[in-house]
Structures are given as structure tokens and as C-alpha cells.
PDB file of N, CA and C in Angstrom:
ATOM      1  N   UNK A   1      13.837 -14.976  25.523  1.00  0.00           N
ATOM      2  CA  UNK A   1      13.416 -16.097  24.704  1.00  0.00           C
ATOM      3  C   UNK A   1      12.142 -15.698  23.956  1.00  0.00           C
ATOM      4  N   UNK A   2      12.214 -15.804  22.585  1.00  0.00           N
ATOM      5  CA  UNK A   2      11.361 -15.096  21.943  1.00  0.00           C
ATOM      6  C   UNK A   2       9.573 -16.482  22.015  1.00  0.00           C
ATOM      7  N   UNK A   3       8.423 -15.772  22.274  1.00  0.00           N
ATOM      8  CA  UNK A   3       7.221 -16.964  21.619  1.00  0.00           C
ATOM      9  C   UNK A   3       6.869 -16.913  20.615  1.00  0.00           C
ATOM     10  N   UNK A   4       6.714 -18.397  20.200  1.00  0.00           N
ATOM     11  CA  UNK A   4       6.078 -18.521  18.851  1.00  0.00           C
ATOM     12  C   UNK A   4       4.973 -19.104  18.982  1.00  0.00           C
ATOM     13  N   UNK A   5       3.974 -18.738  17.999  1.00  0.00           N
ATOM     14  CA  UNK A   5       2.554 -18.882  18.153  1.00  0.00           C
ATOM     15  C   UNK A   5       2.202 -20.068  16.861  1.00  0.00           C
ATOM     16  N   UNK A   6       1.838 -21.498  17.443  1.00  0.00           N
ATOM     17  CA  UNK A   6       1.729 -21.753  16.024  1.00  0.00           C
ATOM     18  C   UNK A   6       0.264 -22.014  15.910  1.00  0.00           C
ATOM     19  N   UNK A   7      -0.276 -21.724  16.541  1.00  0.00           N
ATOM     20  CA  UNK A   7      -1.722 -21.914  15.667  1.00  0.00           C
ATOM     21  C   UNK A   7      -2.590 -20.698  16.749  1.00  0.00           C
ATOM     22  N   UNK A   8      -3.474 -20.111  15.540  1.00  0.00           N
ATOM     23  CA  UNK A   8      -4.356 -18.994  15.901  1.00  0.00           C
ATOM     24  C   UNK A   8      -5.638 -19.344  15.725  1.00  0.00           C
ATOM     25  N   UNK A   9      -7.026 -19.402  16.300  1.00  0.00           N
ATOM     26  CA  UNK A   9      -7.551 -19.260  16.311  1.00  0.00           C
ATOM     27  C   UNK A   9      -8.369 -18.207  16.414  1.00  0.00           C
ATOM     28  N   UNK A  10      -9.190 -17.997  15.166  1.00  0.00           N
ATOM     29  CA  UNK A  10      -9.885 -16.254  15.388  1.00  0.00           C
ATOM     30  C   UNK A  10     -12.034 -17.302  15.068  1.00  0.00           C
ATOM     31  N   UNK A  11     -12.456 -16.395  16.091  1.00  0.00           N
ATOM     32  CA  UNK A  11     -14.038 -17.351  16.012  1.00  0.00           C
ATOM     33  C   UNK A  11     -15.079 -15.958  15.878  1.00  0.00           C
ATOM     34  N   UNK A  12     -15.961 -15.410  15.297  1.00  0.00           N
ATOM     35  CA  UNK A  12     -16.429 -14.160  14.879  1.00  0.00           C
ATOM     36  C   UNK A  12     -18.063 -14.899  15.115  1.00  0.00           C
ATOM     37  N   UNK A  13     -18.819 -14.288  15.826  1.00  0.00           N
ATOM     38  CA  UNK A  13     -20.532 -14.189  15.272  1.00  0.00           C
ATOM     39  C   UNK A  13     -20.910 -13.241  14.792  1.00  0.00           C
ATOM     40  N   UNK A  14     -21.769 -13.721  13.515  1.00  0.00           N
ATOM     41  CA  UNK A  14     -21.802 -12.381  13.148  1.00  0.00           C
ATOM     42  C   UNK A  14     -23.535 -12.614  12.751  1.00  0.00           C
ATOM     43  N   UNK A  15     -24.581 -11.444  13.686  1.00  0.00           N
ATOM     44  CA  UNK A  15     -26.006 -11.429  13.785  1.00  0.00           C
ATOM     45  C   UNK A  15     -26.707 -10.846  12.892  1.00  0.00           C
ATOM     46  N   UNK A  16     -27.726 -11.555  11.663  1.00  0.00           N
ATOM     47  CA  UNK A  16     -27.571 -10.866  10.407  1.00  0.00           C
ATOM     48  C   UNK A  16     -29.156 -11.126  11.016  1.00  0.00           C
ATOM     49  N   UNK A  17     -29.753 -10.265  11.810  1.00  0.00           N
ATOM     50  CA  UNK A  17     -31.271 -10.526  12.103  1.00  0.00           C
ATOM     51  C   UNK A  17     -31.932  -9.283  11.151  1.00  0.00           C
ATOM     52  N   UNK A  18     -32.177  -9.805   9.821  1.00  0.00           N
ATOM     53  CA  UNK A  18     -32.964  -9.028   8.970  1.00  0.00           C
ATOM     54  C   UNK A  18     -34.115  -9.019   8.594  1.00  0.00           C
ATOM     55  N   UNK A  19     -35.034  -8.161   8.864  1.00  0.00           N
ATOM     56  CA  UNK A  19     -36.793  -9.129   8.484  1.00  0.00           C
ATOM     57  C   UNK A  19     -36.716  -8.936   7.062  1.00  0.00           C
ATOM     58  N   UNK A  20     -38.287  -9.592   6.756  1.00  0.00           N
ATOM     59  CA  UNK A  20     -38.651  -9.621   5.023  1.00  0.00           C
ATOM     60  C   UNK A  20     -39.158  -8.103   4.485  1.00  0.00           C
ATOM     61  N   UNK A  21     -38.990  -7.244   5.615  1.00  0.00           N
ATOM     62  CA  UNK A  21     -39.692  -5.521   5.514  1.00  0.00           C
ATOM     63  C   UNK A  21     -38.223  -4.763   5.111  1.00  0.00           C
ATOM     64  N   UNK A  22     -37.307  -5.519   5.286  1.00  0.00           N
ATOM     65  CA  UNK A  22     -35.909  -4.874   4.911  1.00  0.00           C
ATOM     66  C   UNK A  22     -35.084  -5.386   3.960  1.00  0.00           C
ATOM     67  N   UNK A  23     -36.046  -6.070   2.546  1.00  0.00           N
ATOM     68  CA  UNK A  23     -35.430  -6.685   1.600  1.00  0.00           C
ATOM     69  C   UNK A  23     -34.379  -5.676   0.714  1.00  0.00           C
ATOM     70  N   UNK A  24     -35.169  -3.792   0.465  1.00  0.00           N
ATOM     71  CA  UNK A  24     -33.843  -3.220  -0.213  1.00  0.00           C
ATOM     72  C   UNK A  24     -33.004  -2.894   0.043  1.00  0.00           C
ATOM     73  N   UNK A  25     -32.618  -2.772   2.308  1.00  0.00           N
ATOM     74  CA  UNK A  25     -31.763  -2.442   2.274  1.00  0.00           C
ATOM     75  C   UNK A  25     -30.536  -3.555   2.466  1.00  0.00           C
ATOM     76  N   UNK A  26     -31.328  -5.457   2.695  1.00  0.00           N
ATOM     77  CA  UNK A  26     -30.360  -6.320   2.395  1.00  0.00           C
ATOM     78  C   UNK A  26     -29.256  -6.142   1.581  1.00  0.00           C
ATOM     79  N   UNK A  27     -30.054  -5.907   0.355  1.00  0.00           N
ATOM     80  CA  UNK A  27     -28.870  -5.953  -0.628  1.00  0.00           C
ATOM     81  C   UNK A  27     -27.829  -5.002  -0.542  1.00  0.00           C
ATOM     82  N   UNK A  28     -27.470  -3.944   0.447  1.00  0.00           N
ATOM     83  CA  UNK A  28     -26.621  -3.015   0.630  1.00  0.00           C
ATOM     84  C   UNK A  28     -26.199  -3.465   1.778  1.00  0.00           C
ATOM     85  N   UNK A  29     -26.582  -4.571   2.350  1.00  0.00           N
ATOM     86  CA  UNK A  29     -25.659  -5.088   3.220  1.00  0.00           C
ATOM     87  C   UNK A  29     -25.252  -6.085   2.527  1.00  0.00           C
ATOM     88  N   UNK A  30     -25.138  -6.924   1.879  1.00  0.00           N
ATOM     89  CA  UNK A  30     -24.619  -7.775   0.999  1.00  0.00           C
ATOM     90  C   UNK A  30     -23.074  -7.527   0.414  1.00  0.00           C
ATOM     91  N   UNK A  31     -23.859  -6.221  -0.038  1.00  0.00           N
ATOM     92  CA  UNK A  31     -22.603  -5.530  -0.417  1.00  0.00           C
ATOM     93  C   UNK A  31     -21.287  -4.536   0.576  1.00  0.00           C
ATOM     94  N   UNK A  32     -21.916  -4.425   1.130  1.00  0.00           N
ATOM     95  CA  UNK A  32     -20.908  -4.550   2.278  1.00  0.00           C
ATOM     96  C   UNK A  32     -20.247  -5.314   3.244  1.00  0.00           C
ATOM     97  N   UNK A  33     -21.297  -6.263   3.494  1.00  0.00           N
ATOM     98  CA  UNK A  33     -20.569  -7.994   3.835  1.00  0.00           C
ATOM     99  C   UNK A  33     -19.580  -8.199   2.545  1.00  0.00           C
ATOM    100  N   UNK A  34     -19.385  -7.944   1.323  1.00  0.00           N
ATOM    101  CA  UNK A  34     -18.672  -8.227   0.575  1.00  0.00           C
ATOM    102  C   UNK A  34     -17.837  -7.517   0.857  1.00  0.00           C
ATOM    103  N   UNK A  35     -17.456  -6.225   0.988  1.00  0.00           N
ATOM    104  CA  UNK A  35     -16.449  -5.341   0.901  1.00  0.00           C
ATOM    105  C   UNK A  35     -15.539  -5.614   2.330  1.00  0.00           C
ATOM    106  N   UNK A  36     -16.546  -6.257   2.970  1.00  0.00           N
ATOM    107  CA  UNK A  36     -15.719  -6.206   4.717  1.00  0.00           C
ATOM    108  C   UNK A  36     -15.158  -7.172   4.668  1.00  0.00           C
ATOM    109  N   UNK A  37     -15.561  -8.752   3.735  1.00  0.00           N
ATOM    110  CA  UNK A  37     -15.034  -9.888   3.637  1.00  0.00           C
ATOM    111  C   UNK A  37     -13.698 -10.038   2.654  1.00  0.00           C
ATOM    112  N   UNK A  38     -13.386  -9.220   1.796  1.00  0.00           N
ATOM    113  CA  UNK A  38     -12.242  -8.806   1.062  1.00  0.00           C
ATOM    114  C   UNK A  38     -11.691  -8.280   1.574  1.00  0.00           C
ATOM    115  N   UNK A  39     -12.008  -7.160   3.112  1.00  0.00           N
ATOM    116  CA  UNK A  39     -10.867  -6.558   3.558  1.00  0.00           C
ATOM    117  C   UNK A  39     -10.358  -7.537   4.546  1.00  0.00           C
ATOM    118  N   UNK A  40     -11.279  -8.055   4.954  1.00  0.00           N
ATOM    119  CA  UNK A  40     -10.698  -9.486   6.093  1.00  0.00           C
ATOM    120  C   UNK A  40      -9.333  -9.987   5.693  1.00  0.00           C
ATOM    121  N   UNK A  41      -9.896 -10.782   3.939  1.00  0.00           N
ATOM    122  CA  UNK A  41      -9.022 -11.402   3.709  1.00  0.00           C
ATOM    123  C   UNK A  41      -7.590 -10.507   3.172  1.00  0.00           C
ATOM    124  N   UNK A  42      -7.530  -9.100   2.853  1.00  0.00           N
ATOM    125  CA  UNK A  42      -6.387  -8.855   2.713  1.00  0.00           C
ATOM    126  C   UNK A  42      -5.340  -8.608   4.252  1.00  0.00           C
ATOM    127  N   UNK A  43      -6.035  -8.273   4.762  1.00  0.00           N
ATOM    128  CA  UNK A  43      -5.332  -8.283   6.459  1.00  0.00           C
ATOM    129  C   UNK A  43      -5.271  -9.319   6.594  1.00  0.00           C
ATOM    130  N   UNK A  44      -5.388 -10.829   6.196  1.00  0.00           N
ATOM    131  CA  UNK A  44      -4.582 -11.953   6.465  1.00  0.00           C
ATOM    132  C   UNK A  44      -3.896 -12.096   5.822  1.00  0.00           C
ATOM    133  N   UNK A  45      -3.694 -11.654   4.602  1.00  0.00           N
ATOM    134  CA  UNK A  45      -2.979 -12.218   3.665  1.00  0.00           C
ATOM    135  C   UNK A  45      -1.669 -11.468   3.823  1.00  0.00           C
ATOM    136  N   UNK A  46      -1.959  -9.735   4.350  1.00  0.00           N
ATOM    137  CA  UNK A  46      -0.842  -9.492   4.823  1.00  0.00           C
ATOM    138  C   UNK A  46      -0.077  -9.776   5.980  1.00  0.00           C
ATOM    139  N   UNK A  47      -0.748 -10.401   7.103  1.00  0.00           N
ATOM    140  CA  UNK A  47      -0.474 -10.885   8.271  1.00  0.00           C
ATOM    141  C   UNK A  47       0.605 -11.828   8.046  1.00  0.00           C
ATOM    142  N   UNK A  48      -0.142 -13.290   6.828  1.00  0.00           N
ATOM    143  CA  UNK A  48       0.707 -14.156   7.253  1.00  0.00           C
ATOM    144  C   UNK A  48       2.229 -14.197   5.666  1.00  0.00           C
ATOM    145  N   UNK A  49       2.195 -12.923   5.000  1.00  0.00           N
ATOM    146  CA  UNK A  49       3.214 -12.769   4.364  1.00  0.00           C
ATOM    147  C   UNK A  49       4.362 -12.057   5.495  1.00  0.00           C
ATOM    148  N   UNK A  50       3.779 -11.181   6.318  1.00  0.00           N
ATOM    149  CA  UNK A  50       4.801 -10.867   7.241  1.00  0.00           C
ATOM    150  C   UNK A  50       4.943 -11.582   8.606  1.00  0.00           C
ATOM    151  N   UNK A  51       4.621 -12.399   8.487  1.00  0.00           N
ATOM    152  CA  UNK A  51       4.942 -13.602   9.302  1.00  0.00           C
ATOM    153  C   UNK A  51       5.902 -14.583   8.315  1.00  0.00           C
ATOM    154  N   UNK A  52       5.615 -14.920   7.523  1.00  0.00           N
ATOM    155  CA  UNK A  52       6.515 -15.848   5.952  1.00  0.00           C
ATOM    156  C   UNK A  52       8.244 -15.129   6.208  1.00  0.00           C
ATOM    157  N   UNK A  53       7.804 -13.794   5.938  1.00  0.00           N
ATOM    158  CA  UNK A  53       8.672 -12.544   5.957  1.00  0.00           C
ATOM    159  C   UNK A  53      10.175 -12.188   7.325  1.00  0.00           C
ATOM    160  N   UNK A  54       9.209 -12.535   8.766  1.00  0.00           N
ATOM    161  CA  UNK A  54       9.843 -12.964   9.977  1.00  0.00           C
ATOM    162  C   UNK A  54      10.829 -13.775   9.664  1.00  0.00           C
ATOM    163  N   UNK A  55       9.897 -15.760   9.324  1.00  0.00           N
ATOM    164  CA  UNK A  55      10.348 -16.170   9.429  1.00  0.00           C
ATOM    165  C   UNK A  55      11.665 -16.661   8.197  1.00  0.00           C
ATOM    166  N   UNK A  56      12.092 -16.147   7.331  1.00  0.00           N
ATOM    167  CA  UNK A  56      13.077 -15.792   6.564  1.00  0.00           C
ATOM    168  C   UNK A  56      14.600 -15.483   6.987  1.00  0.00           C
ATOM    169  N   UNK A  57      13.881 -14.391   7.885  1.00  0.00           N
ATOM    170  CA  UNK A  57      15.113 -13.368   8.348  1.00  0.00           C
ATOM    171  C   UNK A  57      15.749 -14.367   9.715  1.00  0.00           C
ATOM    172  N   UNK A  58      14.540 -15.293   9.853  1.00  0.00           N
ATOM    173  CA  UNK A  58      15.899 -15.956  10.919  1.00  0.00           C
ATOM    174  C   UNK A  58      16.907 -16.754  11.027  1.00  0.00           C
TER     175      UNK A  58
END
């Protein structure tokens, strides 16, 4: 008997303890909080197309 999962919960902290002595290299974390937050969202987006995808075929 196959499970189905219908609701996921995903909960992340994320500790951005930066002082005011590390203002130039903020901005290169910025930009990488950006790049990590676009990859987030494409790994969901492929997640729940192949989940869409599953549920098709049944």
C-alpha cells in the first residue's frame, strides 16, 4: 500500500549574526543569500512538478 504525504512541512533558521565591522563583506552575503534562495526555489519547483508528474501517471 503505497503513502501519500499531503502536507510537508520544511522550518529552516537561518543565523545571520553580522556586526557593523563586516558591512563589505554583507553585501557578498546578500548575494549569496540570493543565489541560495533561487536555488531553493528551483528544487521545489522541481519537486512539486514531479510530484504533479506522479500524480498523472496514476
Amino acid at each position: 500500500m503505497p503513502i501519500e504525504i499531503k502536507e510537508l512541512h520544511i522550518k529552516i533558521n537561518v543565523d545571520e549574526g553580522s556586526s557593523p565591522k563586516e558591512a563589505s563583506s554583507s553585501s557578498k552575503n546578500k548575494t549569496n543569500a540570493q543565489k541560495d534562495k533561487t536555488t531553493l526555489i528551483a528544487t521545489c519547483v522541481e519537486a512539486v512538478l514531479e510530484i504533479l508528474e506522479q500524480q498523472k501517471e496514476r
